[in-house]
Each structure stands twice: as C-alpha cells, then as structure tokens.
C-alpha atoms as a PDB file:
ATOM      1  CA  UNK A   1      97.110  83.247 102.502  1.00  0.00           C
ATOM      2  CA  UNK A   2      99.857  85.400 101.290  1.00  0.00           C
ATOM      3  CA  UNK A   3     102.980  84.274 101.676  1.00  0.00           C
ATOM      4  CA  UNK A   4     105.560  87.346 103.179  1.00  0.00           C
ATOM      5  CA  UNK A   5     109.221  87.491 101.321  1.00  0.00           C
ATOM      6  CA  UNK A   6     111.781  86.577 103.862  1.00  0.00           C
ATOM      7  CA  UNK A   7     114.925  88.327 103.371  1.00  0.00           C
ATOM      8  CA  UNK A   8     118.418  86.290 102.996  1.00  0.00           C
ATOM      9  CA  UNK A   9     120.735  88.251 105.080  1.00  0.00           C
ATOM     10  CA  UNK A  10     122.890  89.360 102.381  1.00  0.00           C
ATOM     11  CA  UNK A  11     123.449  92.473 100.325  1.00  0.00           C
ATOM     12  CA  UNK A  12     121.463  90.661  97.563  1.00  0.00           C
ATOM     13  CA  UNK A  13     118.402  91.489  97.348  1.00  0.00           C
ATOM     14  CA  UNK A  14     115.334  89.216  96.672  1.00  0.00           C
ATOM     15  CA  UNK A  15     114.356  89.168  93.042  1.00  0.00           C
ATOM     16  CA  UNK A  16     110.728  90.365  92.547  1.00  0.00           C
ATOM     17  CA  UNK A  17     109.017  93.531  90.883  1.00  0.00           C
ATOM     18  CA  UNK A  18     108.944  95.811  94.563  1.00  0.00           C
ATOM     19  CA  UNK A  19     112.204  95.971  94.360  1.00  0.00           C
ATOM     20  CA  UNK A  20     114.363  98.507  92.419  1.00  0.00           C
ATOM     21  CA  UNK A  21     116.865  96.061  89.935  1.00  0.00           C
ATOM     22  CA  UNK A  22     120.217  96.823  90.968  1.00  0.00           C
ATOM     23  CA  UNK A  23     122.655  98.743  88.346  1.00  0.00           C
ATOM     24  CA  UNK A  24     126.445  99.321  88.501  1.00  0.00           C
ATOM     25  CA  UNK A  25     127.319 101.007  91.538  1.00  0.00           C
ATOM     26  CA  UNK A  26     127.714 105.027  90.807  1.00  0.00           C
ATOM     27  CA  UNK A  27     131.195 106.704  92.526  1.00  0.00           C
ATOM     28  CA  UNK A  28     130.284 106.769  95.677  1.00  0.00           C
ATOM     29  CA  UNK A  29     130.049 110.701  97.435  1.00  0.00           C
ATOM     30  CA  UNK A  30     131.436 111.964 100.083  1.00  0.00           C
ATOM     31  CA  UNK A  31     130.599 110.817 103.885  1.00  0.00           C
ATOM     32  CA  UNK A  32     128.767 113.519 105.536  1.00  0.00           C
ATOM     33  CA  UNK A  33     129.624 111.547 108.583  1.00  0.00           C
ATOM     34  CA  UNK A  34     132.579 109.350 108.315  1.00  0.00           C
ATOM     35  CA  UNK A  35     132.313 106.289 110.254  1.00  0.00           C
ATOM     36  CA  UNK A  36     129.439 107.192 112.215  1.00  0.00           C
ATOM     37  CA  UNK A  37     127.970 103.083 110.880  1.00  0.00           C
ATOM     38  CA  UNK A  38     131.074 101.449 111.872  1.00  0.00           C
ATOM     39  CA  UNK A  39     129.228  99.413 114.496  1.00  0.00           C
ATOM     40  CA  UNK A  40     125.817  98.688 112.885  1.00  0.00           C
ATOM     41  CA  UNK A  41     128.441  97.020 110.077  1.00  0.00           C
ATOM     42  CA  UNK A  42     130.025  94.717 112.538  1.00  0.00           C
ATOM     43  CA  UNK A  43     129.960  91.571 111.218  1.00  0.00           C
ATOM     44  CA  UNK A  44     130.601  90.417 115.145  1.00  0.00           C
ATOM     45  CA  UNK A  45     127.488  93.136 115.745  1.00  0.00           C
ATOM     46  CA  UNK A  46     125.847  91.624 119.343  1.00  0.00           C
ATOM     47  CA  UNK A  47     122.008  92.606 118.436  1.00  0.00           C
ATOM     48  CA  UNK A  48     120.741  91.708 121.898  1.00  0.00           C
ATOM     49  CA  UNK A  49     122.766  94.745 123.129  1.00  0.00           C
ATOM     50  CA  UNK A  50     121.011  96.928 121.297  1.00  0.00           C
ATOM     51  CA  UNK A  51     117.944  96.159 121.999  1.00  0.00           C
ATOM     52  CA  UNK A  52     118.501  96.692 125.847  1.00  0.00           C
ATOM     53  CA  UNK A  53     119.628 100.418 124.027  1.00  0.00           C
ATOM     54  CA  UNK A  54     116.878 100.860 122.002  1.00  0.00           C
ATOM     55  CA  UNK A  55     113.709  99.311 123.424  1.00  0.00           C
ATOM     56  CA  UNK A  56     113.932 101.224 127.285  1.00  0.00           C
ATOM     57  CA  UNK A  57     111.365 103.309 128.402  1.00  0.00           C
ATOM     58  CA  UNK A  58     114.115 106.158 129.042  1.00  0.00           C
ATOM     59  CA  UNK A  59     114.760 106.501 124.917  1.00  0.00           C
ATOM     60  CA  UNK A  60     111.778 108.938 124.120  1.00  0.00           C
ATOM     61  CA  UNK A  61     110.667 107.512 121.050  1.00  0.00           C
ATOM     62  CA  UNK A  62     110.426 104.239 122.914  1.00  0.00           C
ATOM     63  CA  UNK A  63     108.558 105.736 125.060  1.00  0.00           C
ATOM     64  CA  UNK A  64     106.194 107.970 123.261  1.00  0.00           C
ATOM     65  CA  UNK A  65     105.833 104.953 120.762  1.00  0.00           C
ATOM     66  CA  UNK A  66     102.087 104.557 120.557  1.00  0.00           C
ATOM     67  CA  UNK A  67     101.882 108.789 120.423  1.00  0.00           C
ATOM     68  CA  UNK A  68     103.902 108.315 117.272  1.00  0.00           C
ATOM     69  CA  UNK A  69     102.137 105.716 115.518  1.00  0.00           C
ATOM     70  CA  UNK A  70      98.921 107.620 115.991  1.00  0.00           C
ATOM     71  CA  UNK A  71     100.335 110.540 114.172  1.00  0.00           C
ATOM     72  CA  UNK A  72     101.570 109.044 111.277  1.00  0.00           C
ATOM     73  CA  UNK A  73      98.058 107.859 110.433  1.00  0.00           C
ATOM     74  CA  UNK A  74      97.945 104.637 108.711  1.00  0.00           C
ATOM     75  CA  UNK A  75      95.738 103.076 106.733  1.00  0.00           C
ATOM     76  CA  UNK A  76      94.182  99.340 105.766  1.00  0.00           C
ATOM     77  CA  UNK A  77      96.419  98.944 102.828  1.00  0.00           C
ATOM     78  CA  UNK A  78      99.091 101.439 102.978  1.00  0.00           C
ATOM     79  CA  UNK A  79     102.775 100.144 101.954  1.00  0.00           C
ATOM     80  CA  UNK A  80     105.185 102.055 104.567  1.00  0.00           C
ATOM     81  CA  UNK A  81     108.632 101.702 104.647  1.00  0.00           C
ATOM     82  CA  UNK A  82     110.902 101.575 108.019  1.00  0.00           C
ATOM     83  CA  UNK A  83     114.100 103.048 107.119  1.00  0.00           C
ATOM     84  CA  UNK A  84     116.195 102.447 109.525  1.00  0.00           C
ATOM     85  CA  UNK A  85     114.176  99.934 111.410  1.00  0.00           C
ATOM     86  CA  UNK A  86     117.200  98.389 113.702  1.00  0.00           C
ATOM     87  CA  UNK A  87     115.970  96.306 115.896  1.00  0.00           C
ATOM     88  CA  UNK A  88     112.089  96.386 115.024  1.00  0.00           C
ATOM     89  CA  UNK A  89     111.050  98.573 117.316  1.00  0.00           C
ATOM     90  CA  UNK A  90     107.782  99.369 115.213  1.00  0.00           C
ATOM     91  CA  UNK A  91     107.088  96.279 112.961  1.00  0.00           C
ATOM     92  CA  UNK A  92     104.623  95.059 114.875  1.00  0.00           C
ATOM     93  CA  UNK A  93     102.030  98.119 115.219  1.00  0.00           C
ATOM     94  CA  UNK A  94     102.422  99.137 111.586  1.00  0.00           C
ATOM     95  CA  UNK A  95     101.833  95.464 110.428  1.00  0.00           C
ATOM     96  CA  UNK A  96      98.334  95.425 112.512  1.00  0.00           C
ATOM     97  CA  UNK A  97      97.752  99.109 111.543  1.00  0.00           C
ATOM     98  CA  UNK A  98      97.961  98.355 107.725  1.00  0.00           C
ATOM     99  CA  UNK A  99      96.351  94.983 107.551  1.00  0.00           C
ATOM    100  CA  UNK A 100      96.271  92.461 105.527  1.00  0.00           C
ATOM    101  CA  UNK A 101      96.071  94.441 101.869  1.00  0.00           C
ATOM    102  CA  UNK A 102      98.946  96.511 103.330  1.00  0.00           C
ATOM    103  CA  UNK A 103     102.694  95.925 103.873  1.00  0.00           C
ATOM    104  CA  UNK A 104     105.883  97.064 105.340  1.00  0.00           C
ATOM    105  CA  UNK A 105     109.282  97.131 104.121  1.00  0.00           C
ATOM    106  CA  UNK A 106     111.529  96.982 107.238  1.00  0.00           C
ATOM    107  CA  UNK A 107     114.756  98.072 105.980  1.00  0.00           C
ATOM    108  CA  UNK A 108     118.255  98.777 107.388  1.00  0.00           C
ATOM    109  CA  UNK A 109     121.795  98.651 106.302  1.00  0.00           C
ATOM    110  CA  UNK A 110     123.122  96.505 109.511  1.00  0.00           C
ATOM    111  CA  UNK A 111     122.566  92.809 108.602  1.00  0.00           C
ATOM    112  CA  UNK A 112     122.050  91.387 111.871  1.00  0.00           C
ATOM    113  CA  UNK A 113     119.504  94.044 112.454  1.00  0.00           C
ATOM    114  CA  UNK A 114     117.073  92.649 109.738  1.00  0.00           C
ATOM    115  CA  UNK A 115     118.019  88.819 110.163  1.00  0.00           C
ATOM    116  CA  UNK A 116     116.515  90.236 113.596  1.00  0.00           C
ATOM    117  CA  UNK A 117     113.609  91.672 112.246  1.00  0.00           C
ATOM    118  CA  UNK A 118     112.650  88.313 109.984  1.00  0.00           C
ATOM    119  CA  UNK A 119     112.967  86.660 113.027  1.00  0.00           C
ATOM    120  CA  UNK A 120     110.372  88.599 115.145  1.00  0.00           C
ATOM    121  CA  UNK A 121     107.888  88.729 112.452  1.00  0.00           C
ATOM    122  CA  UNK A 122     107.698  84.877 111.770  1.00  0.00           C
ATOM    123  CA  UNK A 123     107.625  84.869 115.549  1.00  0.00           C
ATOM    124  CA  UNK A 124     104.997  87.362 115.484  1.00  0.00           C
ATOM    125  CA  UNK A 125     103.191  85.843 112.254  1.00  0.00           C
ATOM    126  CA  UNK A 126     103.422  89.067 110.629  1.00  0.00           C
ATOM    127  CA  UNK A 127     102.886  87.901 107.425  1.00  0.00           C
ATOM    128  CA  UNK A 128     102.998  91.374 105.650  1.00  0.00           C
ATOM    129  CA  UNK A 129     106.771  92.344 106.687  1.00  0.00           C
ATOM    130  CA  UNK A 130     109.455  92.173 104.278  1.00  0.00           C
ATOM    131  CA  UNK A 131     112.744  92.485 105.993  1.00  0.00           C
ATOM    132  CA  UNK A 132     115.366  94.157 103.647  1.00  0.00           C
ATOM    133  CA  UNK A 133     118.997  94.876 103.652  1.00  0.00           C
ATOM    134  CA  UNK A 134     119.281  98.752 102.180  1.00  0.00           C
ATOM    135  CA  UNK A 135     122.600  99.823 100.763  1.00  0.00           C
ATOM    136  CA  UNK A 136     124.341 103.383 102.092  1.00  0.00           C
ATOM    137  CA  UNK A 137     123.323 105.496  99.510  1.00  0.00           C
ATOM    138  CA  UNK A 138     120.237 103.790  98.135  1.00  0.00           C
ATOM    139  CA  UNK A 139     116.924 101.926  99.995  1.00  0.00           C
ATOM    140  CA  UNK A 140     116.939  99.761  97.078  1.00  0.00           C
ATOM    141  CA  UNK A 141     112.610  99.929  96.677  1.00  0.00           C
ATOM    142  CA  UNK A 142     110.910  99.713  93.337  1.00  0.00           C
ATOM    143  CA  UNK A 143     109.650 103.542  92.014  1.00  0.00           C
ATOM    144  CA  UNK A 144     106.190 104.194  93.715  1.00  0.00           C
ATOM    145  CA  UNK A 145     105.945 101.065  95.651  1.00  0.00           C
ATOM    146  CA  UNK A 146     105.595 102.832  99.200  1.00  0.00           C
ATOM    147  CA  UNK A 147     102.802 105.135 100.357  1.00  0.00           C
ATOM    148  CA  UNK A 148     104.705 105.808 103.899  1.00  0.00           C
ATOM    149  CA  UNK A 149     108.674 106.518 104.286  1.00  0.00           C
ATOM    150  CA  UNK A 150     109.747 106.672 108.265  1.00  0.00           C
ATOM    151  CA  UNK A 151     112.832 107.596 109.203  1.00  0.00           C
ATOM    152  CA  UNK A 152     113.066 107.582 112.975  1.00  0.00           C
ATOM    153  CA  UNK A 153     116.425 108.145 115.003  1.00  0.00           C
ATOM    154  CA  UNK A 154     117.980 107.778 111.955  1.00  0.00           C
ATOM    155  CA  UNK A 155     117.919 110.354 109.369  1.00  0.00           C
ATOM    156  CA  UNK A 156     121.587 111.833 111.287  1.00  0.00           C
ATOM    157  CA  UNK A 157     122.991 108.118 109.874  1.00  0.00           C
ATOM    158  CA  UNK A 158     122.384 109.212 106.439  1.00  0.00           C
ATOM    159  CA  UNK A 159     126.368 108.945 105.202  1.00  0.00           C
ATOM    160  CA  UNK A 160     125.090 110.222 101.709  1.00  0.00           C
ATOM    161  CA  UNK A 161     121.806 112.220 102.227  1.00  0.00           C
ATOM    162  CA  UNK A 162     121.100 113.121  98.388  1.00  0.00           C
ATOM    163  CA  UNK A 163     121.127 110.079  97.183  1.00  0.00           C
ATOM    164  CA  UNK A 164     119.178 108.286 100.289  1.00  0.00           C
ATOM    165  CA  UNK A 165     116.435 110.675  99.663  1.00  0.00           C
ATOM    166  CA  UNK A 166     116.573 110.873  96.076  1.00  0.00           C
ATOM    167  CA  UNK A 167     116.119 106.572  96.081  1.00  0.00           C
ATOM    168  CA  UNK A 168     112.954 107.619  98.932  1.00  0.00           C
ATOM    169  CA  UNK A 169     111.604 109.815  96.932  1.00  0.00           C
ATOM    170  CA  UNK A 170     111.662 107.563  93.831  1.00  0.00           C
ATOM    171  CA  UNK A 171     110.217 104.793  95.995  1.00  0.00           C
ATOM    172  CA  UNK A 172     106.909 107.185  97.045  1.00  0.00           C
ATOM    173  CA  UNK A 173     103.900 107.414  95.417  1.00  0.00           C
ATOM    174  CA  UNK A 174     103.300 111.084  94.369  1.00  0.00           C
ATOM    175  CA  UNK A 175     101.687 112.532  97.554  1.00  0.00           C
ATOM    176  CA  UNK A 176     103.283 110.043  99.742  1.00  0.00           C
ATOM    177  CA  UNK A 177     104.556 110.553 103.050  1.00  0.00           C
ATOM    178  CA  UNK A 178     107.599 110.647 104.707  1.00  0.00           C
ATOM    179  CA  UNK A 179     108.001 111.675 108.445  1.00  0.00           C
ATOM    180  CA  UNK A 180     111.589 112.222 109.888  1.00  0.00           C
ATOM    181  CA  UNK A 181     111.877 111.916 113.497  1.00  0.00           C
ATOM    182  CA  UNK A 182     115.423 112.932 115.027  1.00  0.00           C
ATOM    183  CA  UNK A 183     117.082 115.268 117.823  1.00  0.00           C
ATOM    184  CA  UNK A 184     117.352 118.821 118.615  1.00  0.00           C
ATOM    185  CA  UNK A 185     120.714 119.782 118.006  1.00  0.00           C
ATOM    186  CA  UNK A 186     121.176 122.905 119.505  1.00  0.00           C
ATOM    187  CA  UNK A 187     124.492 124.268 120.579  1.00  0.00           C
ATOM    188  CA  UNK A 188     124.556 125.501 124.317  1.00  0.00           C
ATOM    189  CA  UNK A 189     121.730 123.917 124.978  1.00  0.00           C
ATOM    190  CA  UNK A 190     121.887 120.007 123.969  1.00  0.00           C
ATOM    191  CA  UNK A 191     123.646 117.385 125.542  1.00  0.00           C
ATOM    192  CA  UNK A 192     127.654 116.674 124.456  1.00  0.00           C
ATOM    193  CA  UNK A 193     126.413 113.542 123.167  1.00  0.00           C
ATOM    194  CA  UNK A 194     124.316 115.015 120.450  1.00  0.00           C
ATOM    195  CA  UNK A 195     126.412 117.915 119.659  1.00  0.00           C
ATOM    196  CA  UNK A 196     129.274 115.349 118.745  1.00  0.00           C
ATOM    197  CA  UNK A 197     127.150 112.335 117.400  1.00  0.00           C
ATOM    198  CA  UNK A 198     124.238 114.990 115.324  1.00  0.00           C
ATOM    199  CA  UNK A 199     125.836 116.365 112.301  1.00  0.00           C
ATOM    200  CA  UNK A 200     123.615 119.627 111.793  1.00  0.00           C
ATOM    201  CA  UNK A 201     120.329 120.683 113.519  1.00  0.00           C
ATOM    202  CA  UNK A 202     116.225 120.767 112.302  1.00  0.00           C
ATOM    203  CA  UNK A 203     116.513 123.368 109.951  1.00  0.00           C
ATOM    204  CA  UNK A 204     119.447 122.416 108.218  1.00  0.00           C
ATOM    205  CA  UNK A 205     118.113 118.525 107.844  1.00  0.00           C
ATOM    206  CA  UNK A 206     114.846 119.988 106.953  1.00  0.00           C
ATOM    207  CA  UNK A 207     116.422 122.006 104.271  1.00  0.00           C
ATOM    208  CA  UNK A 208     118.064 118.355 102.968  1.00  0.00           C
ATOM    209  CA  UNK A 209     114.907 116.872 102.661  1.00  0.00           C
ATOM    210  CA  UNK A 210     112.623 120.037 100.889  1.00  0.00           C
ATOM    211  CA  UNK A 211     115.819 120.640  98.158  1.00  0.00           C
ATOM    212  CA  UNK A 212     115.455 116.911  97.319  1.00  0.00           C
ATOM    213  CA  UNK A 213     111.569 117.359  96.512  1.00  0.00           C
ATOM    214  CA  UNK A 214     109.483 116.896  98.983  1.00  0.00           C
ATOM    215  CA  UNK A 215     107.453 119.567 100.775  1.00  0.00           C
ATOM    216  CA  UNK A 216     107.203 120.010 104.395  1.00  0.00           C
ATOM    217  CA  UNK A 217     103.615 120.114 106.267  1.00  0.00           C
ATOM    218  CA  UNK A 218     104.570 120.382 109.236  1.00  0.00           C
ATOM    219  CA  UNK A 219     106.073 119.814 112.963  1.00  0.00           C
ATOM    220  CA  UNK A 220     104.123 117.507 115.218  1.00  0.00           C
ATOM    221  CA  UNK A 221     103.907 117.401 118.931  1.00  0.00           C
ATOM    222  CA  UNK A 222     104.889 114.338 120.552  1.00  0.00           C
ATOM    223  CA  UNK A 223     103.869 114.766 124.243  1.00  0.00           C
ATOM    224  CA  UNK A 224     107.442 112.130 125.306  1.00  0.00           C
ATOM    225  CA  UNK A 225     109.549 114.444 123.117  1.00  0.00           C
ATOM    226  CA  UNK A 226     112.295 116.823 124.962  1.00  0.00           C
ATOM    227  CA  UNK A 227     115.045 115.856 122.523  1.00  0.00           C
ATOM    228  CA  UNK A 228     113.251 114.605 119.576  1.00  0.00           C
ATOM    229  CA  UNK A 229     111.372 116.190 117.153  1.00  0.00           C
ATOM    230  CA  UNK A 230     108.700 114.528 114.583  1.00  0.00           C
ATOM    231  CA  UNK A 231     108.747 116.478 110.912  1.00  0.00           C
ATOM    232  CA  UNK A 232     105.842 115.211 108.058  1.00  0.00           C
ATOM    233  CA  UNK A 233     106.796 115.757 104.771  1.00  0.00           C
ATOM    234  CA  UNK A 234     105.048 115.006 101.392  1.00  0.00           C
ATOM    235  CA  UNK A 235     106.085 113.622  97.856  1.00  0.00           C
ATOM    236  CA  UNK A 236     106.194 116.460  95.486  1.00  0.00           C
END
C-alpha cells in the first residue's frame, strides 16, 4: 500500500524528489495586491469559519462542483495540483477521479488551511493527497511533476503573478493543463464586492497567464456560473 506524505504544517517542506529543493529566496516583487492574504496568514486563522464561507450551496463553484470536475477531465494516474485548495473543497473527487497510480498535491499558502486538508484526507483515507504549504511567489513542486494545475477562486490572490506561474509552469509536464476559474470583473455591471476585492478582469488575467507560456484553449460553460468563469489553458 502506498504510504501518502503528510505535510508538517510549516513552511518547510518535506524532503523528497516531487518537490522543487528550495534556494535562497530571490528579492521579492512588488504586491499586485497588497494585503489582500492578511487573513489566510493569521496565525489565530479560525478554519471552521471558512468553511461555513466556502462550502454553501450559494458560492457557485460550490455549487456547480461536480459540473467542474467533469470538465477538467481526469484521468487514472494523472498528478493534479490544487493551488489554492483552502479548505479542501475538491480533494476528495480528484483523489477518486485519479486513482490509485495518480496523486494530488493540495497546496495553499494559509497553514491552517492544509493542516485542514491532512486532516480530511486521513479521515477520508485518501491515501494519494499530499497536503503542502506553497510560498507567495513560488508552489514549491518539482519541474514536470504535475499533469493538472487548478487554480479555482484563487488566481485574483496571486500577490506576485509572474513568478506563481512561472514555478506552475515549471511544475507541468509539457502539454499539461492548467484551468483558472475566477470572477467576472466587469465595471458597471459586477457587484462592489468584486470590483474592490478583483484586481483586473478575464482578459487582462488571461493575458498574465498566455505571456508566461502557456496557451489558452478555451472558455468553458459551467451551467452554476453567473459570476465565475472557467478558462483551460495548456503547457507550451
């Protein structure tokens, strides 16, 4: 039986070969968003109330859940990573959907989040989840170790965008996928929330992602999505 490698919630990471080996830190950019991780970073962070934020039927992705899984088409024995992956919304479908002689790197940058996460999957027996504590500007995975990068409700966190996605794009096979899932903003016509909270809009994030090498396939329709949009992109 394989054995899954629990993560120690600290920002060390566990020493094995699928993950990238840590080098001096680089001067750190500038925030695109100062700030906007203050609370994910709280060491007092109260995880249970963000679940009753997250996991509600009136959060679309939440709701359109099983509609999103099906679209990102997984396979026995893909390696996907959940960037982002809070309070583990989705580590329980993509463990059954890659099996066995697959895995998935549930990462985030919020301690408490993933001491969350390795709780629910020993819970769960999901013996094929690695919980892992990303830094800001890096997801810290070994060059060509994933097959799947998904970045749901999250991609507007990005502090430092080129490096994220330069460190996501290292981590993908050639070909791989990554899938970016985040909300309309559109002035006039979104909500004051997401004007203020959203940084830019789809094109602009889209833009992001194709100048830091990967090519975009296309939009898919998520029947629960007003606010959301789903983008599939590939590895170039």
């Amino acid at each position: 039986m394989r054995i899954a490698i629990w993560a120690i919630v600290t920002f060390s990471l566990v020493s094995a070969p699928l993950f990238a080996q840590e080098t001096a830190p680089s001067k750190p950019q500038q925030s695109v968003k100062p700030g906007i991780n203050d609370n994910f970073l709280d060491p007092d962070l109260k995880v249970e109330e963000w679940v009753k934020r997250f996991e509600v039927e009136s959060r679309e992705i939440f709701h359109g859940r099983d509609e999103i899984i099906q679209q990102l088409k997984l396979k026995p024995g893909d390696r996907i990573a959940d960037i982002g992956t809070g309070t583990g919304l989705f580590i329980e479908p993509f463990s059954k959907a890659v099996g066995q002689d697959g895995w998935v790197y549930a990462l985030d940058i919020a301690p408490k989040f993933v001491e969350r996460v390795g709780k629910l999957a020993k819970e769960y027996h999901l013996e094929n989840v690695t919980p892992v504590v990303c830094g800001e500007d890096d997801v810290r995975l070994a060059p060509r170790s994933i097959d799947v990068a998904f970045i749901c409700d999250v991609y507007h966190h990005f502090e430092y965008p080129q490096p994220s996605l330069a460190s996501i794009h290292k981590a993908l096979v050639p070909g791989g996928q990554l899938v970016v899932i985040d909300f309309n903003r559109i002035p006039g016509k979104s909500r004051d929330w997401t004007l203020s909270h959203v940084r830019a809009g789809k094109e602009e994030f889209r833009k992001e992602i194709e100048d830091a090498g990967f090519e975009f396939v296309e939009e898919v329709k998520i029947s629960a999505f007003k606010e959301n949009y789903f983008l599939r992109f590939t590895r170039k």
